[in-house]
Protein backbone atom coordinates (compact mmCIF):
# COMPACT_ATOMS: atom_id res chain seq x y z
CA UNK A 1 0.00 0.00 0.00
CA UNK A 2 1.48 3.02 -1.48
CA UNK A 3 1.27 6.64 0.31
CA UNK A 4 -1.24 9.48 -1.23
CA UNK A 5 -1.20 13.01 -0.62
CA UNK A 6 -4.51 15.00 -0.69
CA UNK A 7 -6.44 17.86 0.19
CA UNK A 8 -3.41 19.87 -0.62
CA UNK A 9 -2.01 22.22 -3.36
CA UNK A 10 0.52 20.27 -5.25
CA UNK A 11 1.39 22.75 -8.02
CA UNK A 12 0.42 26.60 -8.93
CA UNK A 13 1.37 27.79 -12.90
CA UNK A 14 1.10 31.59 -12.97
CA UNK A 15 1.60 34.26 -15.82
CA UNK A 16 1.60 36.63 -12.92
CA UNK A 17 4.46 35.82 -10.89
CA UNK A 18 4.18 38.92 -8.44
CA UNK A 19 1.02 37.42 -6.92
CA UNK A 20 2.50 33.88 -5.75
CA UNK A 21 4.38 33.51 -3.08
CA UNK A 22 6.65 31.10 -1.25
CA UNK A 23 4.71 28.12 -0.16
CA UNK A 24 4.88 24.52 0.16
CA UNK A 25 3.94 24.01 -3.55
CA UNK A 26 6.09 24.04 -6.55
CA UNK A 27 5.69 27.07 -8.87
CA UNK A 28 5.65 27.12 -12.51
CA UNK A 29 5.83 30.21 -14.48
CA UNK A 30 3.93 30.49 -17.79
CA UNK A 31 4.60 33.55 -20.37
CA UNK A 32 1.13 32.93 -22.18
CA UNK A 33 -2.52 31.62 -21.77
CA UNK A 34 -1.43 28.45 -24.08
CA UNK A 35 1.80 27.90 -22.00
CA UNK A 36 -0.55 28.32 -19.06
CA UNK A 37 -3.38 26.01 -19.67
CA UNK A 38 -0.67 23.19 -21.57
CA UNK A 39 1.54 23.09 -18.04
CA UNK A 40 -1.67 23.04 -16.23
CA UNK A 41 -2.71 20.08 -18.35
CA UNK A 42 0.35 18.17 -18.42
CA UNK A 43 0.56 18.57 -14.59
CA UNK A 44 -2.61 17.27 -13.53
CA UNK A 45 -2.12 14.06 -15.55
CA UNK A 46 1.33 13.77 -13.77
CA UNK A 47 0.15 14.23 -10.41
CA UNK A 48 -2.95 12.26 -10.48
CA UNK A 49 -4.73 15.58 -9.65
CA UNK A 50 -7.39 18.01 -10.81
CA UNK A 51 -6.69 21.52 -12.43
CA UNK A 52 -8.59 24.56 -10.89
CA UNK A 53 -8.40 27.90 -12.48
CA UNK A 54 -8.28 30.93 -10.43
CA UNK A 55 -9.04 33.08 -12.64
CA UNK A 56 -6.98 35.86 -12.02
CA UNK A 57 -3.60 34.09 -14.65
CA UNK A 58 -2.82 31.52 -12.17
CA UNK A 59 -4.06 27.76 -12.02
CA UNK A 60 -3.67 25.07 -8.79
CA UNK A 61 -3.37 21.86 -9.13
CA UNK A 62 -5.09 19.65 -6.06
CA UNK A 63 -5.67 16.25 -4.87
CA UNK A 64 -9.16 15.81 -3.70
């Protein structure tokens, strides 16, 4: 039996860089909307997670 993490953020991609901050998640910075929703994609099939967008040029990526 294997170890899972959830109910926590496990990634943030961000075209605005000033508004994250240092945290317990990985940040990934993305120069356009594609670059932005293609990391967002790639990461949630990597982590096993699910891609929420903030709405504001930043996405999370969680583990429910």
């Amino acid at each position: 039996m294997g170890t899972t993490i959830e109910k926590y953020i496990l990634a943030i991609i961000t075209k605005e860089k000033e508004q994250v901050r240092g945290g317990g998640a990985p940040v990934f910075i993305a120069t356009n909307d594609e670059e932005l929703q293609r990391t967002a994609f790639l990461l949630e099939k990597i982590l096993d997670g699910i891609a929420h967008d903030l709405e504001n040029g930043s996405m999370i990526i969680v583990k429910h």
